[in-house]
PDB file of N, CA and C in Angstrom:
ATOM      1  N   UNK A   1      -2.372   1.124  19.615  1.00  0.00           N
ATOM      2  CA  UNK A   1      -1.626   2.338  19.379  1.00  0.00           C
ATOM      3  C   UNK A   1      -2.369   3.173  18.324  1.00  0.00           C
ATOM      4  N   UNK A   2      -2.570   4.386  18.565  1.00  0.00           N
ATOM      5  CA  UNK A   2      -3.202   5.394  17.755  1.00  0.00           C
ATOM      6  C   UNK A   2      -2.345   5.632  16.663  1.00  0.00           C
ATOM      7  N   UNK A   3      -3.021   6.384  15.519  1.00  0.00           N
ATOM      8  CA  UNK A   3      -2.275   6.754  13.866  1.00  0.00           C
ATOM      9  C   UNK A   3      -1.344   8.314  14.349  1.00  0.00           C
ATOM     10  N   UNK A   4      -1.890   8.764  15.725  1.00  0.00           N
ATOM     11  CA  UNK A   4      -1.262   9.800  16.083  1.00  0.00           C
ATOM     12  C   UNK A   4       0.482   9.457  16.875  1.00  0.00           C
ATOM     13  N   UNK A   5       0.345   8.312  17.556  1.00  0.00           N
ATOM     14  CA  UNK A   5       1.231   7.728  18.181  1.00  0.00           C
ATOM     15  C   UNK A   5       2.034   7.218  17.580  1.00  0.00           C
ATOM     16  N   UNK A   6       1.703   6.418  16.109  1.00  0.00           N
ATOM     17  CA  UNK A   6       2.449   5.580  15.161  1.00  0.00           C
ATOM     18  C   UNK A   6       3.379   6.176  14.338  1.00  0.00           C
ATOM     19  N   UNK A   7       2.658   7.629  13.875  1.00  0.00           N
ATOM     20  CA  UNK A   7       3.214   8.740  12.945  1.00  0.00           C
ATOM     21  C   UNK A   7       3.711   9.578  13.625  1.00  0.00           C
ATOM     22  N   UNK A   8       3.749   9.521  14.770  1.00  0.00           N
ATOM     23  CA  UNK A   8       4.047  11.303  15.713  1.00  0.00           C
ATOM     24  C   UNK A   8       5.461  11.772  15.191  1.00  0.00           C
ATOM     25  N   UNK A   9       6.550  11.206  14.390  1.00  0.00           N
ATOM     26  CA  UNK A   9       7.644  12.249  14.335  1.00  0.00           C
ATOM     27  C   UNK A   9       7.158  12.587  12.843  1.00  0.00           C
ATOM     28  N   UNK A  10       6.470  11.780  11.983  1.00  0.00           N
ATOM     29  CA  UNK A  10       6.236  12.526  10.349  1.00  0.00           C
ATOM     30  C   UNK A  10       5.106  13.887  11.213  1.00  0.00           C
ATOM     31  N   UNK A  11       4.095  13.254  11.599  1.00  0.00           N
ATOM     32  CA  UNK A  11       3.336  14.748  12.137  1.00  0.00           C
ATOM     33  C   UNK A  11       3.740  15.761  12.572  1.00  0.00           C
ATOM     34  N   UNK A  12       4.407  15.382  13.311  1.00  0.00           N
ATOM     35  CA  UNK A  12       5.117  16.745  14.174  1.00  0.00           C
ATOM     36  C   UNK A  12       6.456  17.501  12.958  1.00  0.00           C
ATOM     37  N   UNK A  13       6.719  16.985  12.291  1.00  0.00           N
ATOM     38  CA  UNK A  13       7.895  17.875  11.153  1.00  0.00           C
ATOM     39  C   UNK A  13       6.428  18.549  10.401  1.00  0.00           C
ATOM     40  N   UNK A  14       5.233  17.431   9.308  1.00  0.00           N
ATOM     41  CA  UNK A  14       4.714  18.501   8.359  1.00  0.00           C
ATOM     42  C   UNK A  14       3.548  19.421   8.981  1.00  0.00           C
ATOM     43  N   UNK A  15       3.356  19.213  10.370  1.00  0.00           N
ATOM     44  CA  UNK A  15       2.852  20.003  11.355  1.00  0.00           C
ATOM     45  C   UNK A  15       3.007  21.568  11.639  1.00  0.00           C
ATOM     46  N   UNK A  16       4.361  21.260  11.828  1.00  0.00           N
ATOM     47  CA  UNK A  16       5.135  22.136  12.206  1.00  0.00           C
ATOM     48  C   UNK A  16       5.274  23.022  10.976  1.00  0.00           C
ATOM     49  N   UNK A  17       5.372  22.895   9.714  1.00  0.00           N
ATOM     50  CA  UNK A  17       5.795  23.424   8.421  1.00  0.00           C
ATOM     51  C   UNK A  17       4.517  23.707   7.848  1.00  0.00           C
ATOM     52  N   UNK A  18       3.668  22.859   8.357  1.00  0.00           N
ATOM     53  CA  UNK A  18       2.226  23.588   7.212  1.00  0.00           C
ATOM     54  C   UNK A  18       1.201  23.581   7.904  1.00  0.00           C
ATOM     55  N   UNK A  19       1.193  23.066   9.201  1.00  0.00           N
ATOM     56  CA  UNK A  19      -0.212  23.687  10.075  1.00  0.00           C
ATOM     57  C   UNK A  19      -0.746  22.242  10.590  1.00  0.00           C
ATOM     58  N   UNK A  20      -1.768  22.193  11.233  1.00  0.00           N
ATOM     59  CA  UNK A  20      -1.999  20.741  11.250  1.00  0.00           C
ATOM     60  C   UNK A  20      -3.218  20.488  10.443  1.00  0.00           C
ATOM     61  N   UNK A  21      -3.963  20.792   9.959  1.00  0.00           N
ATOM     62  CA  UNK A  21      -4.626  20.077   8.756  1.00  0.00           C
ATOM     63  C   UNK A  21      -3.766  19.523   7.563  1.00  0.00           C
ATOM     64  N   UNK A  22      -2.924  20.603   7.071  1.00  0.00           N
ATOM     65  CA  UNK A  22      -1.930  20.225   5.875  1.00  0.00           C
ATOM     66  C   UNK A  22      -1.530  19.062   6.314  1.00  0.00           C
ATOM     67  N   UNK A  23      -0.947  19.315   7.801  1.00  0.00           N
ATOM     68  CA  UNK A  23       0.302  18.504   7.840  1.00  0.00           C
ATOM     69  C   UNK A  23      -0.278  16.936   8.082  1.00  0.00           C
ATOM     70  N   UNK A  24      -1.227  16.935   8.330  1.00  0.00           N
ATOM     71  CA  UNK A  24      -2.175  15.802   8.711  1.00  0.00           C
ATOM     72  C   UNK A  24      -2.461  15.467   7.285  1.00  0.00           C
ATOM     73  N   UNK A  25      -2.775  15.839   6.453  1.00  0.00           N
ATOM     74  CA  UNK A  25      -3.055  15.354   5.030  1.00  0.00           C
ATOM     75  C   UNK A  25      -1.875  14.994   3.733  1.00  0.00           C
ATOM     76  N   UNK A  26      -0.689  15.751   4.288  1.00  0.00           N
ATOM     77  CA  UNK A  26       0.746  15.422   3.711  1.00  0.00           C
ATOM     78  C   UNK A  26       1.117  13.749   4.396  1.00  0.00           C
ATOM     79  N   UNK A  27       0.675  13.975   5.444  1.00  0.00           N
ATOM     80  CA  UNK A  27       1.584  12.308   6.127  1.00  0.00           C
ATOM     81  C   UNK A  27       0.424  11.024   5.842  1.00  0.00           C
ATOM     82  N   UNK A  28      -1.078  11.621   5.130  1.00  0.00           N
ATOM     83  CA  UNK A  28      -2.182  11.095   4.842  1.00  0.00           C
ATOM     84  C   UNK A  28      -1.516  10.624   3.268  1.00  0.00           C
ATOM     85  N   UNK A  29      -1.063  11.522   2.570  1.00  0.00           N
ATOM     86  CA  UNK A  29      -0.775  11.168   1.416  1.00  0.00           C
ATOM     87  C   UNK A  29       0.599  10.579   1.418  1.00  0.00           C
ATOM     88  N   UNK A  30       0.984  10.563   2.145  1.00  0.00           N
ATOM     89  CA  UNK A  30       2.679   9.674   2.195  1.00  0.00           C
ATOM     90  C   UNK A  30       2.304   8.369   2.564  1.00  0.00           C
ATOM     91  N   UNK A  31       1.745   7.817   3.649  1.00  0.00           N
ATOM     92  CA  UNK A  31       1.086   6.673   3.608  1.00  0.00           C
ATOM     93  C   UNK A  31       0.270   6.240   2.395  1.00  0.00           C
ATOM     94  N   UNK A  32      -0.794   6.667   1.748  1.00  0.00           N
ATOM     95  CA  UNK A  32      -1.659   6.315   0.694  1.00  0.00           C
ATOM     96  C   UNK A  32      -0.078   6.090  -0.487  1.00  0.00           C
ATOM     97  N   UNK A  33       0.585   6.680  -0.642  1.00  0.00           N
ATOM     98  CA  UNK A  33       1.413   6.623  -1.532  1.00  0.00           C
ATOM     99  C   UNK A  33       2.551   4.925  -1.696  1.00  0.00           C
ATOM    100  N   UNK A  34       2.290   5.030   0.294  1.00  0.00           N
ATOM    101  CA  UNK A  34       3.668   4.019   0.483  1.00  0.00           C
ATOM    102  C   UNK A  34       2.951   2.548   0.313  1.00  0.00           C
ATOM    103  N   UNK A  35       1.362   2.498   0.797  1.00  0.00           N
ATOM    104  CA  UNK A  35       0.315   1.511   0.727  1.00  0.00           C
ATOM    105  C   UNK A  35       0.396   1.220  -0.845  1.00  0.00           C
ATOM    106  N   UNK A  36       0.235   2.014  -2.381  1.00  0.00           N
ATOM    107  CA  UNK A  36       0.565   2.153  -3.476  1.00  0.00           C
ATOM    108  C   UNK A  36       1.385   1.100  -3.500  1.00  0.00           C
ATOM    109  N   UNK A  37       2.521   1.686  -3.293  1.00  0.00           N
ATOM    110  CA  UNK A  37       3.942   1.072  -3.410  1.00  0.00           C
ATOM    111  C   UNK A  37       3.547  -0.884  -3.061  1.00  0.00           C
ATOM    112  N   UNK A  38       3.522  -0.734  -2.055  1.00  0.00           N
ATOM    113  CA  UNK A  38       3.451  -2.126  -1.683  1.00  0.00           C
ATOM    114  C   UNK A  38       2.681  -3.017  -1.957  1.00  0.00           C
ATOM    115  N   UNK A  39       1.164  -2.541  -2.579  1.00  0.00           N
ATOM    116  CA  UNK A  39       0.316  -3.315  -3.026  1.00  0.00           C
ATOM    117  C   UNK A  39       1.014  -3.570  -4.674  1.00  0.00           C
ATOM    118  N   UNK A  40       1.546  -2.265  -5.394  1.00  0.00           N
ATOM    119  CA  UNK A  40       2.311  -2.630  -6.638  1.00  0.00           C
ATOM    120  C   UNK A  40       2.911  -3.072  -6.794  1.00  0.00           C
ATOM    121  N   UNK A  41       3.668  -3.566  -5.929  1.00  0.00           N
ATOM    122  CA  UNK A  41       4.977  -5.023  -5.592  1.00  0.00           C
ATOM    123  C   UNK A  41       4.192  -6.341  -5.511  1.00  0.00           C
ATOM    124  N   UNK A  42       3.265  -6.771  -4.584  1.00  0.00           N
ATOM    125  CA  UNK A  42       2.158  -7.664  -4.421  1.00  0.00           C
ATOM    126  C   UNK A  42       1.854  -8.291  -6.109  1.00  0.00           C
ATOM    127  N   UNK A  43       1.203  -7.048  -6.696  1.00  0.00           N
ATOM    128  CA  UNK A  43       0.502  -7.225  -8.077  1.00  0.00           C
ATOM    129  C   UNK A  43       1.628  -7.752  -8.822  1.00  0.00           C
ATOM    130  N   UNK A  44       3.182  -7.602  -8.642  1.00  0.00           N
ATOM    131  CA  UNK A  44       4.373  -8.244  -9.793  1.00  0.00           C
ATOM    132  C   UNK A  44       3.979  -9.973  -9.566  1.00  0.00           C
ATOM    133  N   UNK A  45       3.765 -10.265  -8.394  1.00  0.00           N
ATOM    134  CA  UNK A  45       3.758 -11.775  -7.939  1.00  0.00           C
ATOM    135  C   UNK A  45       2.450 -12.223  -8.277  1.00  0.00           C
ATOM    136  N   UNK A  46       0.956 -11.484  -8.316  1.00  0.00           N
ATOM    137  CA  UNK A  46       0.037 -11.834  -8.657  1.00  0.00           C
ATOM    138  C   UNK A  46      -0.948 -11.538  -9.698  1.00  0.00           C
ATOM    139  N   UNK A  47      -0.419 -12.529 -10.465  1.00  0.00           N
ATOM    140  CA  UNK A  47      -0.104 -11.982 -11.724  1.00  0.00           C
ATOM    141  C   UNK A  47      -2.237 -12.977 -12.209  1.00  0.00           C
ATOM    142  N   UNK A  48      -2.374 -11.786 -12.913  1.00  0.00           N
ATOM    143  CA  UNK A  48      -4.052 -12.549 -13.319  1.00  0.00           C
ATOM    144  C   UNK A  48      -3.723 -13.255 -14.981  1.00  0.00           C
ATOM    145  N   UNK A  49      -3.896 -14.489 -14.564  1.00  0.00           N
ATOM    146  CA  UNK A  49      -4.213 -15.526 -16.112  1.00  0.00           C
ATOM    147  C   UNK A  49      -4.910 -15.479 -16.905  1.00  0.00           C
ATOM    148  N   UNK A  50      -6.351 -14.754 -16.474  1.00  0.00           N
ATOM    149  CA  UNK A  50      -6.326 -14.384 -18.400  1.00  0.00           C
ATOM    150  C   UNK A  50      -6.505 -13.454 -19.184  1.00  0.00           C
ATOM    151  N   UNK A  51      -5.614 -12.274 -18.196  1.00  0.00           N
ATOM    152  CA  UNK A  51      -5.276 -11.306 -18.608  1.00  0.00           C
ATOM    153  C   UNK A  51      -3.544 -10.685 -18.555  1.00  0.00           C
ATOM    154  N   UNK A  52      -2.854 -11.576 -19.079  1.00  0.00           N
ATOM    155  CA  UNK A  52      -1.628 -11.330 -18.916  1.00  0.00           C
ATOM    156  C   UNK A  52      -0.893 -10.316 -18.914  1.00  0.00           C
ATOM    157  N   UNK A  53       0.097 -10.273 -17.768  1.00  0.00           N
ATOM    158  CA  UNK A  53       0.556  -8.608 -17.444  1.00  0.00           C
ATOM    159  C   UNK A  53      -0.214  -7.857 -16.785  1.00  0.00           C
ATOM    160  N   UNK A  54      -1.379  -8.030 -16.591  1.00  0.00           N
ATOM    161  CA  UNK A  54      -2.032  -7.246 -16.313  1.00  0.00           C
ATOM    162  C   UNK A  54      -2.367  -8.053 -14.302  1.00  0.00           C
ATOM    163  N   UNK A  55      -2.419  -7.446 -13.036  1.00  0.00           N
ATOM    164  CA  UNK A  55      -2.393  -7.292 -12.004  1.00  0.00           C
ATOM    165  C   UNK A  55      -3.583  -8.154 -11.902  1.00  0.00           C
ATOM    166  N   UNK A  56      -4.226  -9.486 -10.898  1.00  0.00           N
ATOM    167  CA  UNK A  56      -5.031  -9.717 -10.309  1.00  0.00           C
ATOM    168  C   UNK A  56      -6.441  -8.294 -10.384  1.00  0.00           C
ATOM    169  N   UNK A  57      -7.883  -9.168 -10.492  1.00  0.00           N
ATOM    170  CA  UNK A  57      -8.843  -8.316  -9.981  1.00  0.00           C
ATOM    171  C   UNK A  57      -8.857  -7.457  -8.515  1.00  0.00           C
ATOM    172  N   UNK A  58      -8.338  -7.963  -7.838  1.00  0.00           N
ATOM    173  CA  UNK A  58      -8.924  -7.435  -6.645  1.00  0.00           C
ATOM    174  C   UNK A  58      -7.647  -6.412  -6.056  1.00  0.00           C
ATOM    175  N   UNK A  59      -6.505  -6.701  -6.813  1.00  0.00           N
ATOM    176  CA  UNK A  59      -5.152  -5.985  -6.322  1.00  0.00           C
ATOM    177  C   UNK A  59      -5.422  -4.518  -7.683  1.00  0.00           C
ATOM    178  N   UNK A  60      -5.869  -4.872  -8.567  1.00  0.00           N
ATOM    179  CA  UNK A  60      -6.255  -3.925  -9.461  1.00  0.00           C
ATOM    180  C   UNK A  60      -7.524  -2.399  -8.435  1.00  0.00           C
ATOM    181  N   UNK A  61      -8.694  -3.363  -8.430  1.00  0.00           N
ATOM    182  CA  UNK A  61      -9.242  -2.815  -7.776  1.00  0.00           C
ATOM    183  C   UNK A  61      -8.640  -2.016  -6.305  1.00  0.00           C
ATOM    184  N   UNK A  62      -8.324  -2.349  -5.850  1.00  0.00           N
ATOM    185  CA  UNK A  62      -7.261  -1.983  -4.559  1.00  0.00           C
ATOM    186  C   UNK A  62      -6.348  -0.762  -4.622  1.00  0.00           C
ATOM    187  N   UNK A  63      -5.818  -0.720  -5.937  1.00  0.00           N
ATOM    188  CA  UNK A  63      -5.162   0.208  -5.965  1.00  0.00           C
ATOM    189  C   UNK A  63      -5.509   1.444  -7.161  1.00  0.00           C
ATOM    190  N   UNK A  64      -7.027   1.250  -7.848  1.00  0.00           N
ATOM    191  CA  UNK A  64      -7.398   2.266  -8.109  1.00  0.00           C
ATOM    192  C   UNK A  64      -7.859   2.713  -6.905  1.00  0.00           C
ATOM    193  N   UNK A  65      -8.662   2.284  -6.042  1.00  0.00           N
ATOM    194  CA  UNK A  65      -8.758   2.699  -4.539  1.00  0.00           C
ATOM    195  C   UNK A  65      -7.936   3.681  -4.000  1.00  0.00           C
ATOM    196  N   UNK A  66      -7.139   3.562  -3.860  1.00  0.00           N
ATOM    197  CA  UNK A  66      -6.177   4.138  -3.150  1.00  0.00           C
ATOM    198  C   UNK A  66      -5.319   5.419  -4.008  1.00  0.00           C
ATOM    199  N   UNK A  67      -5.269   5.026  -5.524  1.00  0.00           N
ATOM    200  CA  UNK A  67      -5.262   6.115  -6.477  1.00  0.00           C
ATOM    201  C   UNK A  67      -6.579   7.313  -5.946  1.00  0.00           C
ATOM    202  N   UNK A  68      -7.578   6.894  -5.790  1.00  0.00           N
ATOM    203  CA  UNK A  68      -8.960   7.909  -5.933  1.00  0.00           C
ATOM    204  C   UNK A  68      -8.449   8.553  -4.586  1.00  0.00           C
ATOM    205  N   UNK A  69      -8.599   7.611  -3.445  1.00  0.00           N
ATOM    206  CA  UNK A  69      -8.061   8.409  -2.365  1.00  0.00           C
ATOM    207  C   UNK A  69      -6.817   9.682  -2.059  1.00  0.00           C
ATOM    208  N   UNK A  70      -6.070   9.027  -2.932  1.00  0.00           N
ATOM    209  CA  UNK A  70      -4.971  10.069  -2.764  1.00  0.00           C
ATOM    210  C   UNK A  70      -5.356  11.352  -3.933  1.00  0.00           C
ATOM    211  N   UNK A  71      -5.893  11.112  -4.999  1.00  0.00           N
ATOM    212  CA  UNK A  71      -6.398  12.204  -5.797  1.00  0.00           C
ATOM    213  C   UNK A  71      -7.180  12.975  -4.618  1.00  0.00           C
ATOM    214  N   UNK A  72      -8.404  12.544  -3.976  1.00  0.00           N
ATOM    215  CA  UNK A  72      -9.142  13.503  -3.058  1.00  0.00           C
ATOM    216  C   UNK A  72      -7.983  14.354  -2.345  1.00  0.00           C
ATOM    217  N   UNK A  73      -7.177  13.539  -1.770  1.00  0.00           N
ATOM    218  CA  UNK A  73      -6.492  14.417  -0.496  1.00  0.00           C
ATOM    219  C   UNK A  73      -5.721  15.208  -1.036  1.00  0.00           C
ATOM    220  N   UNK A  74      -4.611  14.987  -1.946  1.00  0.00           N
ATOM    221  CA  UNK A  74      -4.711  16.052  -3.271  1.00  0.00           C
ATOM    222  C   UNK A  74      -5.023  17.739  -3.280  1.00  0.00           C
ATOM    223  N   UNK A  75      -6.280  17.166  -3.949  1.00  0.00           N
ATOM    224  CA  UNK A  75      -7.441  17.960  -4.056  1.00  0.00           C
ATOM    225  C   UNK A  75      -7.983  18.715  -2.499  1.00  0.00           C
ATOM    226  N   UNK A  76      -7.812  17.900  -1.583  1.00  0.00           N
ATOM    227  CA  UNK A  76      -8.082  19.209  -0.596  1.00  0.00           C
ATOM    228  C   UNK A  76      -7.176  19.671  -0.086  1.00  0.00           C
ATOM    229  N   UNK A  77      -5.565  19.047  -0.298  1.00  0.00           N
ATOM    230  CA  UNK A  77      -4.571  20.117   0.117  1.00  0.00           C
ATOM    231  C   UNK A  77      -4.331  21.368  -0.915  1.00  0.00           C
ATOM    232  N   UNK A  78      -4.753  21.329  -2.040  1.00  0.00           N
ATOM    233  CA  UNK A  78      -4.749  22.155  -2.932  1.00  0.00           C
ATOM    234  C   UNK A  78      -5.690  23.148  -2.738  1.00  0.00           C
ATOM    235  N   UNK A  79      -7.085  22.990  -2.112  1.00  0.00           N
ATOM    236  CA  UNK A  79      -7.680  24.196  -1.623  1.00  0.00           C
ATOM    237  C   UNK A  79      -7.795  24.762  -0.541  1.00  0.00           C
ATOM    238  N   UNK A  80      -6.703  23.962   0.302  1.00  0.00           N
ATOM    239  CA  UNK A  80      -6.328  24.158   1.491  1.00  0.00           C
ATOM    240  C   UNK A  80      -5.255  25.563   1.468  1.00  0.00           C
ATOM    241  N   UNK A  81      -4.533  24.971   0.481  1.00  0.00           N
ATOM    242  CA  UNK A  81      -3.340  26.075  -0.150  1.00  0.00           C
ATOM    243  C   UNK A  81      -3.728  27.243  -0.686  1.00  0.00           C
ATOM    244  N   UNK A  82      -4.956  27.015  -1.436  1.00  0.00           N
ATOM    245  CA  UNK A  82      -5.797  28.271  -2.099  1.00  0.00           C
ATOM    246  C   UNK A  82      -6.453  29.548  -0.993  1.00  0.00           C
ATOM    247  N   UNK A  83      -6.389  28.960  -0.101  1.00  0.00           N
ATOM    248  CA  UNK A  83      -7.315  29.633   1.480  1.00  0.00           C
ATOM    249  C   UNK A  83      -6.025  30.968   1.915  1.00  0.00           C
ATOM    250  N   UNK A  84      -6.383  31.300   2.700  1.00  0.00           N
ATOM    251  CA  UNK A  84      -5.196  32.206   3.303  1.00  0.00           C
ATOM    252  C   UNK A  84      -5.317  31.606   4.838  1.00  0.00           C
ATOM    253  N   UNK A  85      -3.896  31.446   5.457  1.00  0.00           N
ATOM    254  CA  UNK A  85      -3.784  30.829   6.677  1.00  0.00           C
ATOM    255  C   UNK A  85      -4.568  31.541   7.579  1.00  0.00           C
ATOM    256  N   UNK A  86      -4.726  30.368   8.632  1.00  0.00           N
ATOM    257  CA  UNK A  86      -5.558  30.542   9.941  1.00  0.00           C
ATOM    258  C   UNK A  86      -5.019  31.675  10.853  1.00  0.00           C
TER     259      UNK A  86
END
């Protein structure tokens, strides 16, 4: 199943409301956000020993990942917004 098939009713609402690049990069950043979420739940249970409190290496790494990613997309819906529509 395609990311078009999986998402088709979030696409088709921020589609419809902001074009399809936006809207393709709004449901880009709602996922990156919800992936966030769930890897930050993960990190409560895996917890790194000898750095207490502080998240596993690789769940750390993981979700600055996904921080950077969502900063980019961000960043190009913001000069997406700066443009004047198609």
């Amino acid at each position: 199943m395609s990311v078009f098939d999986k998402h088709h009713d979030a696409l088709e609402v921020h589609e419809t409301m902001m074009g399809p690049a936006r809207g393709r990069l709004a449901v880009a950043l709602d996922l990156l956000t919800d992936s966030m979420a769930l890897v930050g739940q993960h990190g409560v249970y895996c917890r790194n020993e000898r750095f207490p409190g502080q998240p596993k290496l690789d769940i750390a790494l993981v979700l600055e990942q996904l921080e950077d990613a969502k900063q980019l997309v961000q960043s190009a819906m913001a000069e997406l917004k700066s443009r004047p529509p198609d």
